[in-house]
Structures are given as C-alpha cells and as structure tokens.
C-alpha atoms as a PDB file:
ATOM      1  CA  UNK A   1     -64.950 307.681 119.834  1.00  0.00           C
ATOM      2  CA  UNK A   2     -61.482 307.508 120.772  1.00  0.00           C
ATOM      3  CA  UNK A   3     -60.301 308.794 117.084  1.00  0.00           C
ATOM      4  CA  UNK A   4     -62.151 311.900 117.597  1.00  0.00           C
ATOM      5  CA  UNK A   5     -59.198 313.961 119.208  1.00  0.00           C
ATOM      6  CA  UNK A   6     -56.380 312.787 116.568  1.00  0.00           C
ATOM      7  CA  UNK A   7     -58.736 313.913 113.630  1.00  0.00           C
ATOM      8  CA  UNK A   8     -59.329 316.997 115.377  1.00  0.00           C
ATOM      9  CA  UNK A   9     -55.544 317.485 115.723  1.00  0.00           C
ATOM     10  CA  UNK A  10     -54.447 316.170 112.633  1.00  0.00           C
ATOM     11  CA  UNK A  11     -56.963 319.084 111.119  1.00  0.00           C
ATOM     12  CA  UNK A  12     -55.596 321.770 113.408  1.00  0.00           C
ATOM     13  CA  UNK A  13     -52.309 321.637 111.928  1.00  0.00           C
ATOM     14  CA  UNK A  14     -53.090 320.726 108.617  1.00  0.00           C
ATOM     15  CA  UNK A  15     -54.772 324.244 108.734  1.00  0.00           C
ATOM     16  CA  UNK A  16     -52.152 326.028 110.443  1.00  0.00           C
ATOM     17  CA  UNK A  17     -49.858 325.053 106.902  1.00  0.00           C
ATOM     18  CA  UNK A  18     -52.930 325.353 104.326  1.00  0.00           C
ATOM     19  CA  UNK A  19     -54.596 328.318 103.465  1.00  0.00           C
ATOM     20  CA  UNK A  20     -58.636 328.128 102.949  1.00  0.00           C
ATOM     21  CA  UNK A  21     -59.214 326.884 107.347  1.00  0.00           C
ATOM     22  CA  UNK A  22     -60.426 329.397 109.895  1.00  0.00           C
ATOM     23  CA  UNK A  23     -57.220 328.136 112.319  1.00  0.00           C
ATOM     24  CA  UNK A  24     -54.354 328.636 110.503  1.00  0.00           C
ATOM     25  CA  UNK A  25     -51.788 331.811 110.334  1.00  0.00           C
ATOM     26  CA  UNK A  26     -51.936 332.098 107.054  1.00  0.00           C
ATOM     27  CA  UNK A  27     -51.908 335.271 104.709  1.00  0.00           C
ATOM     28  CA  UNK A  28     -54.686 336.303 102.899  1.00  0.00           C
ATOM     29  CA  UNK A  29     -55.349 339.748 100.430  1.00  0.00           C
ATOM     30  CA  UNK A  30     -58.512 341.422 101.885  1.00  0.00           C
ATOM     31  CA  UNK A  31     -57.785 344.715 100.217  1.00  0.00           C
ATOM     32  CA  UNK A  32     -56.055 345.979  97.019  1.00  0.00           C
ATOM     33  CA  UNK A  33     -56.191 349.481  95.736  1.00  0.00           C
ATOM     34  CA  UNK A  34     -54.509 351.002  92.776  1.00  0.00           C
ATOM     35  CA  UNK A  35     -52.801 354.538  94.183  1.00  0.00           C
ATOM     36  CA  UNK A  36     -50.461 356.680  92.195  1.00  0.00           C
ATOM     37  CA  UNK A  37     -47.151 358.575  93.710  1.00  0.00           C
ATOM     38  CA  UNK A  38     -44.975 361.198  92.509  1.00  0.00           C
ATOM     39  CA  UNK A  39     -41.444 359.906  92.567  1.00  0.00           C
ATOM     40  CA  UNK A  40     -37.842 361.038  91.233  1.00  0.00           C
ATOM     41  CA  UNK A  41     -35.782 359.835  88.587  1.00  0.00           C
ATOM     42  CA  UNK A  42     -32.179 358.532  88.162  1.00  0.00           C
ATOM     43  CA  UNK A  43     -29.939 360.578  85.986  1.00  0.00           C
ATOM     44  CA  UNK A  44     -28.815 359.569  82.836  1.00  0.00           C
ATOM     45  CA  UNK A  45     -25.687 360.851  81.606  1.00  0.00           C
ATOM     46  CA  UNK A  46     -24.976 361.134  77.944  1.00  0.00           C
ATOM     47  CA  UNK A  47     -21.722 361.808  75.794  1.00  0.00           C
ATOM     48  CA  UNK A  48     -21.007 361.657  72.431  1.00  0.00           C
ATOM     49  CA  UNK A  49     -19.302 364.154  69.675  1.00  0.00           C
ATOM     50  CA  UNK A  50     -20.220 367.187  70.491  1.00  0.00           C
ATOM     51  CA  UNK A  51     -22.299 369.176  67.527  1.00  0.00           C
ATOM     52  CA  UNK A  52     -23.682 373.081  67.289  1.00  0.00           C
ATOM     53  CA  UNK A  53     -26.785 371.066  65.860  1.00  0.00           C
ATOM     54  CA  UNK A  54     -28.391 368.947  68.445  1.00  0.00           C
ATOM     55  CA  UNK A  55     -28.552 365.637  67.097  1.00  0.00           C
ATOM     56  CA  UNK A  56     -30.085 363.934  70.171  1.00  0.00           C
ATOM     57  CA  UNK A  57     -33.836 363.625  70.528  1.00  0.00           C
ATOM     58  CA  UNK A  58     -35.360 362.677  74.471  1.00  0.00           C
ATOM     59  CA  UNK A  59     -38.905 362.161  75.083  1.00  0.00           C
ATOM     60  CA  UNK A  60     -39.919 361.401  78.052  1.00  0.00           C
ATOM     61  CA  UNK A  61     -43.060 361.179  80.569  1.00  0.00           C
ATOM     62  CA  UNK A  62     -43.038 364.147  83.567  1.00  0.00           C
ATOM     63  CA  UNK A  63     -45.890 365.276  86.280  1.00  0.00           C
ATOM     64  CA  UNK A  64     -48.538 366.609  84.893  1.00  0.00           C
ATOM     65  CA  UNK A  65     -48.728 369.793  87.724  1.00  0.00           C
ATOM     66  CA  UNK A  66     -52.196 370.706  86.322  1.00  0.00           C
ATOM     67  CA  UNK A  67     -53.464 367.250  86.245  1.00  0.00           C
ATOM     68  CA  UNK A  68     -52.066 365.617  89.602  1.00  0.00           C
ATOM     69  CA  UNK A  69     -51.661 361.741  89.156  1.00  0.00           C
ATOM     70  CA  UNK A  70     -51.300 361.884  85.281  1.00  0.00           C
ATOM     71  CA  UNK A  71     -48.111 362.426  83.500  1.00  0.00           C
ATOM     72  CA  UNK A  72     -47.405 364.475  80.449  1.00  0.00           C
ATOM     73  CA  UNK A  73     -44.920 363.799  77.571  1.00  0.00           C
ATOM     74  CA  UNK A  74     -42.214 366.402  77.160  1.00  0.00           C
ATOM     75  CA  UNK A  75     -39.500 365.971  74.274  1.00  0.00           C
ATOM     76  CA  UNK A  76     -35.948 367.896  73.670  1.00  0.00           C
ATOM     77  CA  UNK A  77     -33.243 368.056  71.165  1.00  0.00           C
ATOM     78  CA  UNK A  78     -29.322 368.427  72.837  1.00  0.00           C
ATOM     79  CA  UNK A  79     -25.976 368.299  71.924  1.00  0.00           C
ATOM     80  CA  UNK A  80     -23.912 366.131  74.205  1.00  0.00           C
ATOM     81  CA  UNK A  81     -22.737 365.759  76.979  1.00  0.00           C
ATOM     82  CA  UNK A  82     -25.625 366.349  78.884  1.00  0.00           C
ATOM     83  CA  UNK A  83     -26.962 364.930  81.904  1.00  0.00           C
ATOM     84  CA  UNK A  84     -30.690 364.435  81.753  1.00  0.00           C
ATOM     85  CA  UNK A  85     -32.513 365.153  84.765  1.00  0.00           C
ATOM     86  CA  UNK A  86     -36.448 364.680  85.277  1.00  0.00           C
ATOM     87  CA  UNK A  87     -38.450 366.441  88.132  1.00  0.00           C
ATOM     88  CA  UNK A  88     -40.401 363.620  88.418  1.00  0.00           C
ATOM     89  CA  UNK A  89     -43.034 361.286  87.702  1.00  0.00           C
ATOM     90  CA  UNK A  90     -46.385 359.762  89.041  1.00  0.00           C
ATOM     91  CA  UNK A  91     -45.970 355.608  89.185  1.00  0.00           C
ATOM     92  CA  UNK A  92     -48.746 353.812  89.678  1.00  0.00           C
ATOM     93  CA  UNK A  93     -48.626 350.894  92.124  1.00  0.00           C
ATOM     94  CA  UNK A  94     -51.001 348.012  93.784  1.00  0.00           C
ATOM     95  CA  UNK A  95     -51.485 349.168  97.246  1.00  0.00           C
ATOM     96  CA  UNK A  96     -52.063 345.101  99.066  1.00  0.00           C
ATOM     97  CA  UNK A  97     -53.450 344.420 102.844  1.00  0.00           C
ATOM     98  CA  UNK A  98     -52.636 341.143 104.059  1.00  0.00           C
ATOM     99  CA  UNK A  99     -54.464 339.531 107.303  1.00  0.00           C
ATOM    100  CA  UNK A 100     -54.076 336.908 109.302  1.00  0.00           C
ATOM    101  CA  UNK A 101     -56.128 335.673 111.956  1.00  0.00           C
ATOM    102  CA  UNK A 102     -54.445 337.746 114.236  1.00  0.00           C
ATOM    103  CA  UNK A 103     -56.108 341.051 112.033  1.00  0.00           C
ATOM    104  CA  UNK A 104     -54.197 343.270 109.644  1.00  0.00           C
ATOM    105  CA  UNK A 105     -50.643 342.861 109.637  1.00  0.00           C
ATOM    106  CA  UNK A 106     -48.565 344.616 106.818  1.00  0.00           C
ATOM    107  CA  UNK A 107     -49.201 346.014 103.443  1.00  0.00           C
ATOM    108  CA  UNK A 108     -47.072 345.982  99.695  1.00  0.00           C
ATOM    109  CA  UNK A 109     -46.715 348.300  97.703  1.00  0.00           C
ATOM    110  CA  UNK A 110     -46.193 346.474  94.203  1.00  0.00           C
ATOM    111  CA  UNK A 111     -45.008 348.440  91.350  1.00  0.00           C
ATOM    112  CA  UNK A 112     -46.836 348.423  87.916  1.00  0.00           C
ATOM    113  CA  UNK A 113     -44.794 348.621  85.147  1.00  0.00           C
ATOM    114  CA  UNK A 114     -45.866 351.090  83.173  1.00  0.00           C
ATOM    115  CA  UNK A 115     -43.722 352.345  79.192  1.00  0.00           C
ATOM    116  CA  UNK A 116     -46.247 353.470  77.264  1.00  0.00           C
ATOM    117  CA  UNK A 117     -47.203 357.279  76.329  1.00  0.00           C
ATOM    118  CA  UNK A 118     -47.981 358.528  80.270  1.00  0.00           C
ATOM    119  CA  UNK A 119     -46.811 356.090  81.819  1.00  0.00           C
ATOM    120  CA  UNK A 120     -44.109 356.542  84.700  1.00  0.00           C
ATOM    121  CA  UNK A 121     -40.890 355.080  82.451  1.00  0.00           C
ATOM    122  CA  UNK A 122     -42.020 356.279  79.293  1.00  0.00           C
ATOM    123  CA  UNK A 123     -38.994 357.593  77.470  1.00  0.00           C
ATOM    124  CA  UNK A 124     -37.075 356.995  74.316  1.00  0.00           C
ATOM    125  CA  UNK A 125     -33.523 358.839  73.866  1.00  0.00           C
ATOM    126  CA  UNK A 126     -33.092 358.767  70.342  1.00  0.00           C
ATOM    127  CA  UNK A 127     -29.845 359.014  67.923  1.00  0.00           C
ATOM    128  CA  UNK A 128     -30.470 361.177  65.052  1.00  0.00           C
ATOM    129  CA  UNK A 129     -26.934 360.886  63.476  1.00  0.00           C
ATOM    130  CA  UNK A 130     -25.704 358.707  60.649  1.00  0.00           C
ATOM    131  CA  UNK A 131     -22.654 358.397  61.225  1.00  0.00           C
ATOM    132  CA  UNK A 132     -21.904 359.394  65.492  1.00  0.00           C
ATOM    133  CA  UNK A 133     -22.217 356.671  68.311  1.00  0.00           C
ATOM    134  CA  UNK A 134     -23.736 357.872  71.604  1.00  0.00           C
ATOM    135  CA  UNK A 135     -22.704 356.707  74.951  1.00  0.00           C
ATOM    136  CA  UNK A 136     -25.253 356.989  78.133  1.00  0.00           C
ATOM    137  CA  UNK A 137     -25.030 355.737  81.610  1.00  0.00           C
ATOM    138  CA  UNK A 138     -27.163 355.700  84.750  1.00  0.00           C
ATOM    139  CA  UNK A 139     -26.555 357.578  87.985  1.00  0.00           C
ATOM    140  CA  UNK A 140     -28.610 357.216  90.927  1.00  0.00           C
ATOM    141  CA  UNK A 141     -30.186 359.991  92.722  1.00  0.00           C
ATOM    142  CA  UNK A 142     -30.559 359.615  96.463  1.00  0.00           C
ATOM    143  CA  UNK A 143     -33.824 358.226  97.810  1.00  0.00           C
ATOM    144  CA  UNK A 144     -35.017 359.593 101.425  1.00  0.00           C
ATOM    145  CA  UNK A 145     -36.245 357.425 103.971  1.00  0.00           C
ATOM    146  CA  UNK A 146     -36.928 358.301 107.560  1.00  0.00           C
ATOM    147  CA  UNK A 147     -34.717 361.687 107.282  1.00  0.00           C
ATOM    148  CA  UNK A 148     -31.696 359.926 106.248  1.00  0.00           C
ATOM    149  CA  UNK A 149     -30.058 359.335 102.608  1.00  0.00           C
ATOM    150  CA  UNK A 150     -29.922 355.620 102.302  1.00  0.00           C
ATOM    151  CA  UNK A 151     -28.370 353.623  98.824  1.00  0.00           C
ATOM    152  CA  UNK A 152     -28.746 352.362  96.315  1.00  0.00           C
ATOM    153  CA  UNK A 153     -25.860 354.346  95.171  1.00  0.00           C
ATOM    154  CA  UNK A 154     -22.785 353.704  92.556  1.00  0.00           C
ATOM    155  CA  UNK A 155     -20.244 355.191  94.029  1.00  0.00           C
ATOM    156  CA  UNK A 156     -16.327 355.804  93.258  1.00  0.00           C
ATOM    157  CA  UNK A 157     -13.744 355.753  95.682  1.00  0.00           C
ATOM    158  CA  UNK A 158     -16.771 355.431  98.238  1.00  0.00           C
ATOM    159  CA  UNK A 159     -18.494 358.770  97.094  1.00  0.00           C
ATOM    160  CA  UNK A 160     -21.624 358.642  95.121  1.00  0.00           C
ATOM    161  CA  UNK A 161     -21.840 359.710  91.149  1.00  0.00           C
ATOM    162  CA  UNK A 162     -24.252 361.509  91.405  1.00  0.00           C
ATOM    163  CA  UNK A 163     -22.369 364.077  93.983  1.00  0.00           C
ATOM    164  CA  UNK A 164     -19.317 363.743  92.029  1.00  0.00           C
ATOM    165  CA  UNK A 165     -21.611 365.488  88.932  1.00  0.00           C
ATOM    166  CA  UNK A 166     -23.588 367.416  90.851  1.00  0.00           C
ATOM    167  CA  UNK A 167     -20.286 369.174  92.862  1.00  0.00           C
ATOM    168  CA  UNK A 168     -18.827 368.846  89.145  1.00  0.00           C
ATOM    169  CA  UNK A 169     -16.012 367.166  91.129  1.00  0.00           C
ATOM    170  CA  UNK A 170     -15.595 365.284  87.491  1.00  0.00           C
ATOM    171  CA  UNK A 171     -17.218 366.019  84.320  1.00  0.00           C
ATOM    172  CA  UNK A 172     -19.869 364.069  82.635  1.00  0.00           C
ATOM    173  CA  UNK A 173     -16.936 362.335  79.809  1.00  0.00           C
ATOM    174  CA  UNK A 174     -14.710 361.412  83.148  1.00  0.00           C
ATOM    175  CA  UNK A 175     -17.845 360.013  84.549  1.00  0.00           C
ATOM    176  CA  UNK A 176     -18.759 357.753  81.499  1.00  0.00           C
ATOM    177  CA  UNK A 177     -14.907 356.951  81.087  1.00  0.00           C
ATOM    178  CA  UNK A 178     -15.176 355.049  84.647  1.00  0.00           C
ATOM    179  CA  UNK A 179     -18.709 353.124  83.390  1.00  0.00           C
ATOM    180  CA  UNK A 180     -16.605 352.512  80.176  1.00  0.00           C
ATOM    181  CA  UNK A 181     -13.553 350.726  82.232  1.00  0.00           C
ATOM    182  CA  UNK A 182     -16.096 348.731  84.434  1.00  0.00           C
ATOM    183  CA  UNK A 183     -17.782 347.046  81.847  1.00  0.00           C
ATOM    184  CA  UNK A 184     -15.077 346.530  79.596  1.00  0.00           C
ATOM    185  CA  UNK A 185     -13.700 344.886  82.662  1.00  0.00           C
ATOM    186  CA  UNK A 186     -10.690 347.103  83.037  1.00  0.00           C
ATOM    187  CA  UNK A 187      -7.862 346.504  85.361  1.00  0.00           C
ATOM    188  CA  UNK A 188      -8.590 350.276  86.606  1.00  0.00           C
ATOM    189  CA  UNK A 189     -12.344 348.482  87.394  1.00  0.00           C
ATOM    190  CA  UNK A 190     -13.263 351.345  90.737  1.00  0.00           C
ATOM    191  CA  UNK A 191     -16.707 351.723  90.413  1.00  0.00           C
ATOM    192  CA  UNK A 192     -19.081 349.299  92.830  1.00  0.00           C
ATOM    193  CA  UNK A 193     -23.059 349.411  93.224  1.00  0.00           C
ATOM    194  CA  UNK A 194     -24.574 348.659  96.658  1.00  0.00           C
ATOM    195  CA  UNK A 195     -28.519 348.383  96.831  1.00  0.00           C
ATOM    196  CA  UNK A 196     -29.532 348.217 100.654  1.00  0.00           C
ATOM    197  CA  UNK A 197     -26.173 347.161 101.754  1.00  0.00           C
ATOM    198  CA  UNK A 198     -25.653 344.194  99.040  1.00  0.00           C
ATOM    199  CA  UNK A 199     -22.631 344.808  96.620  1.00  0.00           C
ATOM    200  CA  UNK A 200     -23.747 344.183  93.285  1.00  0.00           C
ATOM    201  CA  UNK A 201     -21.800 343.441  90.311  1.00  0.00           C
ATOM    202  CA  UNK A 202     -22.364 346.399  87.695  1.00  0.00           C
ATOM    203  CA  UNK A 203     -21.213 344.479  84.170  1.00  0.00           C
ATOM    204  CA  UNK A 204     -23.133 341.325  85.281  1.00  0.00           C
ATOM    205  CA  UNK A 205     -25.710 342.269  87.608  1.00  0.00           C
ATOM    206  CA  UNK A 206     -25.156 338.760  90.114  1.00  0.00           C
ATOM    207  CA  UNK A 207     -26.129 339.429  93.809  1.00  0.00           C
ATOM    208  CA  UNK A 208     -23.731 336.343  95.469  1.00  0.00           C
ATOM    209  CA  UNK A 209     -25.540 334.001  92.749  1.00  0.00           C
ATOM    210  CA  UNK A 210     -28.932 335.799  92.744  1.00  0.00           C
ATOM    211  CA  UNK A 211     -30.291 336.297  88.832  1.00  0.00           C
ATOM    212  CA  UNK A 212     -32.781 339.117  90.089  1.00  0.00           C
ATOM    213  CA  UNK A 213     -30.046 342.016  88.579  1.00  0.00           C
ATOM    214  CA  UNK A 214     -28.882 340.023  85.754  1.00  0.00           C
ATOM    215  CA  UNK A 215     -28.677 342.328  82.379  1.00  0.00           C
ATOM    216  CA  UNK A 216     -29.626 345.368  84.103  1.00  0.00           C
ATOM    217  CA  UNK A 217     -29.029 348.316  82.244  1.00  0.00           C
ATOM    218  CA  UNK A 218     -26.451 351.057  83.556  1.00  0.00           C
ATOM    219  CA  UNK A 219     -23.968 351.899  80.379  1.00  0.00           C
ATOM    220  CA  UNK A 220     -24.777 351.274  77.198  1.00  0.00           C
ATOM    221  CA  UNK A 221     -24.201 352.648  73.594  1.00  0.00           C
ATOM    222  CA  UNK A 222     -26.912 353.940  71.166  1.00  0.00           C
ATOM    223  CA  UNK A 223     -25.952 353.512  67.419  1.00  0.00           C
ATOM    224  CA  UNK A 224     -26.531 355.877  64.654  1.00  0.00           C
ATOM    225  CA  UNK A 225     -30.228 356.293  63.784  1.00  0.00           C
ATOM    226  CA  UNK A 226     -31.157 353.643  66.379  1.00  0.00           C
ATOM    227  CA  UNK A 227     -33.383 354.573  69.766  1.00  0.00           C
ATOM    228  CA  UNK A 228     -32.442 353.662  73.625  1.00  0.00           C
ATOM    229  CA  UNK A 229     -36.434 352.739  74.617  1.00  0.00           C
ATOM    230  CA  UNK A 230     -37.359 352.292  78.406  1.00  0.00           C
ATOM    231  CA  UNK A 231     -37.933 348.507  79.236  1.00  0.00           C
ATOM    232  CA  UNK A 232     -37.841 346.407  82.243  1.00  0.00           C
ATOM    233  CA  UNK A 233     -34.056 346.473  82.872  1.00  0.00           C
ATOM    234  CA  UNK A 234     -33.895 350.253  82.250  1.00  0.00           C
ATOM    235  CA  UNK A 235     -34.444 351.637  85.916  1.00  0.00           C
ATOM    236  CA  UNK A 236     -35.291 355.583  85.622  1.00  0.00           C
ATOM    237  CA  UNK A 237     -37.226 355.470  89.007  1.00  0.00           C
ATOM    238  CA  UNK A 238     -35.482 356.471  92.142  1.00  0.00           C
ATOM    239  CA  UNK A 239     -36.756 353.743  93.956  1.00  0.00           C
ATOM    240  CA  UNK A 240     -35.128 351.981  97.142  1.00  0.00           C
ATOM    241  CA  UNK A 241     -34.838 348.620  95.415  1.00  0.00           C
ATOM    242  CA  UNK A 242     -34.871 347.309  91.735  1.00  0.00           C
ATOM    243  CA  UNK A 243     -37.511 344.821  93.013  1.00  0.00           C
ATOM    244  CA  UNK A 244     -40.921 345.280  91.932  1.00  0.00           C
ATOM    245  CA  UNK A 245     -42.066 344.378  95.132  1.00  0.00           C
ATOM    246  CA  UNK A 246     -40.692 347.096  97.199  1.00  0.00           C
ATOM    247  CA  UNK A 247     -42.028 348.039 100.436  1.00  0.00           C
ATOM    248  CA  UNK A 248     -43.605 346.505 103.538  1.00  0.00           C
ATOM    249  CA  UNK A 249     -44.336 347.249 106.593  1.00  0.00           C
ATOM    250  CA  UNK A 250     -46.702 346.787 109.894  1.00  0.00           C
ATOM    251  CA  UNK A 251     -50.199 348.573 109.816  1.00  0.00           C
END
C-alpha cells in the first residue's frame, strides 16, 4: 500500500515529459487547415549584353484577379538590364493549432513549397542566346509587419537595394557589380544580409555555424541556351524569414 504514492508520482512526471497522458504540458495538433495568401515577391535584377532583340524569356506564376486563390502563368521576352518585378502571388500554407492542457495556445503557419505550373514560385528565366552569358541577382522587397518595415534586407552602406533601384540612386549594372565583388570575395566586399537582426553571410549562406542558409541563391549566372528554374534555394517570396516554418503566435 505504501508504493501507491511513488507510482502515482513517478507517472505524473513521466507524463508531464511524454506525450499520449492526460497530465502532461505537452503539444498536440488538434487542427490543420490548408489556406492560401496573396504575398509579394523579391526582385530579381538581370544584366547582360544589351540586344534590340529580346533574347530573354521569363515565365512566371502571378494572381489570378478573376480567380482569387489561384495563380496564372504570365511569360515575357526583354532585353537586359531589367529588373523583374511581380505583383504578387497566392502561396499556399498549412494553417496548425497546437493545445495543451491549458487550451489553445499558438498556431504555424507552415509554408508549402509549391514550383510547378500555378504554383506560388513557379518561374523559369530562360537564356535564349548562343553565344551571351546572363547575370541575375536577388533584391529584397520590404515585408510589413505591425505598421513598420522590418528586414530581411541586403543592404549597402546600411541602405537597402532595393531603395537604391527603386530611387535609381545606382543602376541595375552598378547593382549587380556589388553582388559580383561579394561573391567573388572581393576586397571591396560592402554588401551584408540581415534576416530578423542575424547577419548572414551572402557567398556562403552560414548563420554563426547554422547550415539552414547554406547555398542559397542570390547572384548567379545563366549560360547560353540554359534556364535559371525556381527551386528550394531560389527565394522569390517576400517572406519575413527563409524558414519554412515562419510564423507563430498566441491565439
């Protein structure tokens, strides 16, 4: 009789650390919906030889505005430089409750992943030529949260690229010649990438160690006759983090 009370204990806390007992303050998924949301893009600056005959073929997903939640697939022929700028796109995401015994608690958004025809990072910027290189690179466009402009951002001398095209404070070649130096690892090296307040290394993509950024794509080249295709490292979405798992919050 006298072992009663340590069982009873020992089961307390071995429920308060395992999930599947009525006693423990453990997480658990009661509810997951699949929700769509219209969301900006990144730029994506490209520069090459410029031609009278457009030699450079995007196509890309966009809102659908007659079909909300669906995207359409728009394509265009250009000459560079260009800067390529989308109005937007409908991701779809997991919408995630998570309990606890003390009742609903927070919720995740979790992004899905979507390349295909339609889906939200559908695009393909293709190099017609035979014979001219292409260079592109990726500027971020400012996400709003709570009335204020937070980063990510890659900035120059502290000021964001984007503004610096946008203002036309430099031109789109003066912009790519700064993405050139950084990952060619030039002595000139100015250009730094913060997501929420972490400096990350643009060439390599390490986070003080972290592997989560590693081969991200923000400069790259695109060879005669030979297709930049969106992918998991290609980050078109204006999102506030380059985690797939990117919001939270209380109920």
């Amino acid at each position: 009789m006298k072992k009663a009370p340590i069982l009873i204990i020992f089961f307390t806390i071995s429920c308060s650390v395992f999930t599947g007992c009525p006693f423990g303050n453990y997480w658990v998924a009661s509810n997951s919906e699949t929700h769509t949301e219209l969301i900006g893009t990144n730029m994506i600056g490209i520069v090459g030889e410029p031609s009278d005959e457009p030699y450079i073929e995007i196509i890309y997903s966009v809102a659908d505005e007659s079909n909300p939640g669906f995207n359409r697939t728009e394509s265009i022929m250009i000459s560079p430089p260009y800067i390529f700028k989308n109005e937007g796109v409908y991701m779809t995401y997991e919408y995630i409750e998570w309990y606890n015994r003390r009742g609903p608690y927070r919720y995740d958004k979790m992004l899905v992943r979507d390349f295909n025809e339609g889906g939200a990072e559908h695009i393909r910027i293709i190099n017609h030529s035979t014979e001219k290189q292409v260079e592109f690179f990726l500027a971020d466009k400012p996400v709003i949260a709570f009335d204020d402009i937070y980063q990510p951002s890659i900035t120059y001398n502290n000021i964001p690229v984007y503004w610096l095209l946008l203002n036309q404070e430099k031109s789109i070649e003066e912009v790519n010649d700064l993405y050139r130096a950084e990952f060619s690892r030039s002595e000139t090296i100015k250009l730094i990438y913060y997501d929420i307040h972490r400096l990350i290394d643009l060439a390599e993509g390490n986070v003080l160690g972290m592997q989560t950024y590693k081969n991200t794509i923000f400069y790259g080249i695109i060879e005669p006759e030979t297709s930049l295709n969106g992918n998991p490292k290609l980050w078109i979405l204006a999102i506030g983090s380059f985690y797939e798992y990117f919001e939270a919050g209380s109920l």
